[in-house]
N, C-alpha and C. Protein backbone atom coordinates (compact mmCIF):
# COMPACT_ATOMS: atom_id res chain seq x y z
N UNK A 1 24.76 -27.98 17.19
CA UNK A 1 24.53 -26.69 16.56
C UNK A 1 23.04 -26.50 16.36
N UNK A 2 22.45 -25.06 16.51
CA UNK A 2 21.13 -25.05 16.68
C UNK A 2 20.78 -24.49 15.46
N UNK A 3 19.75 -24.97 14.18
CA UNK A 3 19.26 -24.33 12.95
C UNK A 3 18.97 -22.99 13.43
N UNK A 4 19.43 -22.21 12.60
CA UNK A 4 19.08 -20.88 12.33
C UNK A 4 17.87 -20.46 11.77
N UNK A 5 16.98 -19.89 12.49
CA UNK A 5 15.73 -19.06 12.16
C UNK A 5 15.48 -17.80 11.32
N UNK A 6 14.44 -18.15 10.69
CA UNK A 6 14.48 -17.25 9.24
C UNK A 6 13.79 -15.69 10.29
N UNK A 7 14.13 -15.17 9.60
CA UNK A 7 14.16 -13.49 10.22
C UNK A 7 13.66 -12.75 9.29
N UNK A 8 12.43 -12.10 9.07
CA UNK A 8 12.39 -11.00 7.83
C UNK A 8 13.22 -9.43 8.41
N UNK A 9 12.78 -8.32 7.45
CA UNK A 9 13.53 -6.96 7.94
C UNK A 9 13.18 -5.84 8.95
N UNK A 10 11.94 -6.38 9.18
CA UNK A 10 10.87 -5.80 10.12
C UNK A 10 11.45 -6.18 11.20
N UNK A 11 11.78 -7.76 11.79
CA UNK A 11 12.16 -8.10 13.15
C UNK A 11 13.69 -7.90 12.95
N UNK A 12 14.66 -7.54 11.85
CA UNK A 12 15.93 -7.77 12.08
C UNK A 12 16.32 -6.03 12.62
N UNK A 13 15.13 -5.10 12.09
CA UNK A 13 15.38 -3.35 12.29
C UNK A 13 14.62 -3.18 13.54
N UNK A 14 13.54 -4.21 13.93
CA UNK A 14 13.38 -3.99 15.59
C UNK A 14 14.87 -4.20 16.55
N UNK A 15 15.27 -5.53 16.07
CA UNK A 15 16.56 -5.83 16.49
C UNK A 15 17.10 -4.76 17.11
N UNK A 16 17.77 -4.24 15.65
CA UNK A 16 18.57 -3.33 15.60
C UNK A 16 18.51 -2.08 16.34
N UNK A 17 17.59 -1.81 16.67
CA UNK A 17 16.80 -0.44 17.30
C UNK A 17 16.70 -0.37 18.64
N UNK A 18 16.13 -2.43 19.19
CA UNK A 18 16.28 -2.25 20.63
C UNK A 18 17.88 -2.11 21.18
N UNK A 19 19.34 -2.99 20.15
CA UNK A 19 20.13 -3.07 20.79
C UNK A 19 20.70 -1.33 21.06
N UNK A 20 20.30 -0.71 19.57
CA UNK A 20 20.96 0.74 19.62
C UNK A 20 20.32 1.50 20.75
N UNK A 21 18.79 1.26 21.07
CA UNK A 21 18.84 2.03 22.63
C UNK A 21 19.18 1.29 23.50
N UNK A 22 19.55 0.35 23.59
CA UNK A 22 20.12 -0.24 24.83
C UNK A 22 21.89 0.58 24.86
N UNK A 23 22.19 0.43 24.00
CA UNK A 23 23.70 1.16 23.56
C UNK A 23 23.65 2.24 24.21
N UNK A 24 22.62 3.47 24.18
CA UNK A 24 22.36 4.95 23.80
C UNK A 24 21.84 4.52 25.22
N UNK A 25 21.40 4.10 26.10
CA UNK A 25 20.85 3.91 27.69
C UNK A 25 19.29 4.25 27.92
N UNK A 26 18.55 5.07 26.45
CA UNK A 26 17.47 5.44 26.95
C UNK A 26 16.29 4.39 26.33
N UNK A 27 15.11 4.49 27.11
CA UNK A 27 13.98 3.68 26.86
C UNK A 27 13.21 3.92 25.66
N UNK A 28 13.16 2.85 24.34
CA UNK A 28 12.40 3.44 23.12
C UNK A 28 10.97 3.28 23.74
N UNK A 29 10.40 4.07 23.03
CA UNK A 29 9.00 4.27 23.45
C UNK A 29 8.37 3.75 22.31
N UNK A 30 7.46 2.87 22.91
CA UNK A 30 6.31 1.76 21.75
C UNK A 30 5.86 2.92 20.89
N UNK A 31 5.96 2.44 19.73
CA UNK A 31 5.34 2.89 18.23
C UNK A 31 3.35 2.29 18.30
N UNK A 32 2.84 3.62 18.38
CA UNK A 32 1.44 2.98 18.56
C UNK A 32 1.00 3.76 17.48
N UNK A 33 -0.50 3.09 16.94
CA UNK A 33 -1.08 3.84 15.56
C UNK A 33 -1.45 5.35 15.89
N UNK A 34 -1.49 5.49 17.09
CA UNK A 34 -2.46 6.85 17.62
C UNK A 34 -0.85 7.97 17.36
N UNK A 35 0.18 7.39 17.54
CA UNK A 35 1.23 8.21 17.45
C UNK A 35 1.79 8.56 15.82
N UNK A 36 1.54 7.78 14.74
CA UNK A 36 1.83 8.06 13.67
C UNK A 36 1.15 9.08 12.88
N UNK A 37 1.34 9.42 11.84
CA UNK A 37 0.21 10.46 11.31
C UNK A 37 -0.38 9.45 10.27
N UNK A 38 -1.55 10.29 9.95
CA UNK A 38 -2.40 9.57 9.09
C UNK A 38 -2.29 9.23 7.53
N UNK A 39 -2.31 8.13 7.32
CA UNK A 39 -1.77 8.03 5.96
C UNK A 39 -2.99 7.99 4.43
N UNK A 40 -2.69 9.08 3.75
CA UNK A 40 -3.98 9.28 2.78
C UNK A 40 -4.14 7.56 1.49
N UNK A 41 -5.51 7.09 1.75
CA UNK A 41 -5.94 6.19 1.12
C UNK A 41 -6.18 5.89 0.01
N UNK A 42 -4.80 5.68 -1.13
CA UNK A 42 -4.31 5.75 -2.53
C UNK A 42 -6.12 4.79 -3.14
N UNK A 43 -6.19 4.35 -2.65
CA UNK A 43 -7.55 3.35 -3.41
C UNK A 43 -8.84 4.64 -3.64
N UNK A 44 -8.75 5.43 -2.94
CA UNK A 44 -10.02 6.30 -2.61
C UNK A 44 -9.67 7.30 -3.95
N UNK A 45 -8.59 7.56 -4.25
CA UNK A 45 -7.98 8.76 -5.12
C UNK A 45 -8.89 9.21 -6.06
N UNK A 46 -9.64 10.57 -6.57
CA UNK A 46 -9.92 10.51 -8.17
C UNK A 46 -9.25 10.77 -9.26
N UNK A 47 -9.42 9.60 -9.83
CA UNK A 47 -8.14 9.86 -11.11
C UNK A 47 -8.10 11.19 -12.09
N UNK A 48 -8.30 10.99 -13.33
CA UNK A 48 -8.97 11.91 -14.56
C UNK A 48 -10.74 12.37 -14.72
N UNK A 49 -10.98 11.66 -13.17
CA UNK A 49 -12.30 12.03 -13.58
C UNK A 49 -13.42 10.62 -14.13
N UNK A 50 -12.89 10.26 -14.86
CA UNK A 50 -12.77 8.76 -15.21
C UNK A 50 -13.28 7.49 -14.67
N UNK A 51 -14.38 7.01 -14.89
CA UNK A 51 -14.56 6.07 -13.45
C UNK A 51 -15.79 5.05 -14.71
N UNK A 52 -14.90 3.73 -14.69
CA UNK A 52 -15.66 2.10 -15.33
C UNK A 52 -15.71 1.39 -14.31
N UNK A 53 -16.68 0.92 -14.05
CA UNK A 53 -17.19 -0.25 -12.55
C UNK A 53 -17.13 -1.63 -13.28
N UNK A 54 -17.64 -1.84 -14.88
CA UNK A 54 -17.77 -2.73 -15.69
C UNK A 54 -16.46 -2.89 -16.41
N UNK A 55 -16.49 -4.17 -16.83
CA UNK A 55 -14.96 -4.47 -17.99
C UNK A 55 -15.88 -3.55 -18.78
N UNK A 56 -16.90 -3.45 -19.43
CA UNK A 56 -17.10 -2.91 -20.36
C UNK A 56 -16.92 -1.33 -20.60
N UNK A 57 -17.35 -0.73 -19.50
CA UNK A 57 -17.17 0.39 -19.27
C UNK A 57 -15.44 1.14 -19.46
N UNK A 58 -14.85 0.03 -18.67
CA UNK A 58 -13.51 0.53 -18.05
C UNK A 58 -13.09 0.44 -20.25
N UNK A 59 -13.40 -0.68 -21.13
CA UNK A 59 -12.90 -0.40 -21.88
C UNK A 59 -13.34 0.20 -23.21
N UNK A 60 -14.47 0.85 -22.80
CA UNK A 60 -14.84 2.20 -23.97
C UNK A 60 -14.41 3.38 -23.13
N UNK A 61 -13.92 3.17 -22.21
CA UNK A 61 -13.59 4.86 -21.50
C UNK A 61 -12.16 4.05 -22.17
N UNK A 62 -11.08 3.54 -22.38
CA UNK A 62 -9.31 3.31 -22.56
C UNK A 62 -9.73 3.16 -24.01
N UNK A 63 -10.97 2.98 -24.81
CA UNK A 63 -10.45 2.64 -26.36
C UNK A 63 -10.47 4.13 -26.86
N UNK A 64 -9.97 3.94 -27.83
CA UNK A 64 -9.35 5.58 -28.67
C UNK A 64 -10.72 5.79 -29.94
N UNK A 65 -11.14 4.78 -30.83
CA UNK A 65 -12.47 4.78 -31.27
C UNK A 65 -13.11 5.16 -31.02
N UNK A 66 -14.28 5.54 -32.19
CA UNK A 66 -15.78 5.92 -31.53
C UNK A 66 -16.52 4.52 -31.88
N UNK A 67 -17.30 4.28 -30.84
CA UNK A 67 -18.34 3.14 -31.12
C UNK A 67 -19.11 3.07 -31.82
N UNK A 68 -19.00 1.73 -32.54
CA UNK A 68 -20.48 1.90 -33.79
C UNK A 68 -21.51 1.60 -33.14
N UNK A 69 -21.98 2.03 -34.08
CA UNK A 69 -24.02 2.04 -33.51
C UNK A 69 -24.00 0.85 -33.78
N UNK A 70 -25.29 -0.01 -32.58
CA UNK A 70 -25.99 -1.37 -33.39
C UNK A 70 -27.20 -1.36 -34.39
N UNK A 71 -26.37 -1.50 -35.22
CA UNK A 71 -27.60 -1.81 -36.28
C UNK A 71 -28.22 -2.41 -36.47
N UNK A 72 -28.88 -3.61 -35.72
CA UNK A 72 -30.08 -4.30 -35.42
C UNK A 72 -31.35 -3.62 -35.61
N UNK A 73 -32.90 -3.85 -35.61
CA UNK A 73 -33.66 -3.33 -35.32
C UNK A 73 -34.50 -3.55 -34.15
C-alpha cells in the first residue's frame, strides 16, 4: 500500500477542474495574472486620515486624553 500524500485545497480544486473539463471535453485555458483583474492594495488604504509611524505617535493619536505638558525646565 502506497502512503497517501498530503494535498492542500488549491491542488485538490485544480484537481477538480481539470477532471470536470476533461468530463465537459473542452480545453481549460491557463489562468495567467495578465487575465485577472487588478486587485486594489488594502495596505495602501487611507484610513480616518490618521497616520502614527511611531509607537508613540500611533498612541497619542488612539488615547482619549489630553497630554500633559512637561513640566521640566
Amino acid at each position: 500500500k502506497q502512503p497517501s500524500a498530503k494535498v492542500n485545497r488549491a491542488q485538490i480544486l485544480e484537481e477538480q477542474e481539470r477532471r470536470n473539463a476533461a468530463a465537459m471535453g473542452k480545453k481549460k485555458e491557463p489562468v495567467a495574472h495578465i487575465n485577472r483583474p487588478l486587485e486594489e492594495n488594502i495596505n495602501r488604504l487611507q484610513g480616518d486620515g490618521y497616520e502614527g509611524r511611531s509607537v508613540t505617535e500611533a498612541i497619542s493619536i488612539l488615547s482619549t486624553k489630553e497630554e500633559e505638558t512637561d513640566k521640566h525646565p
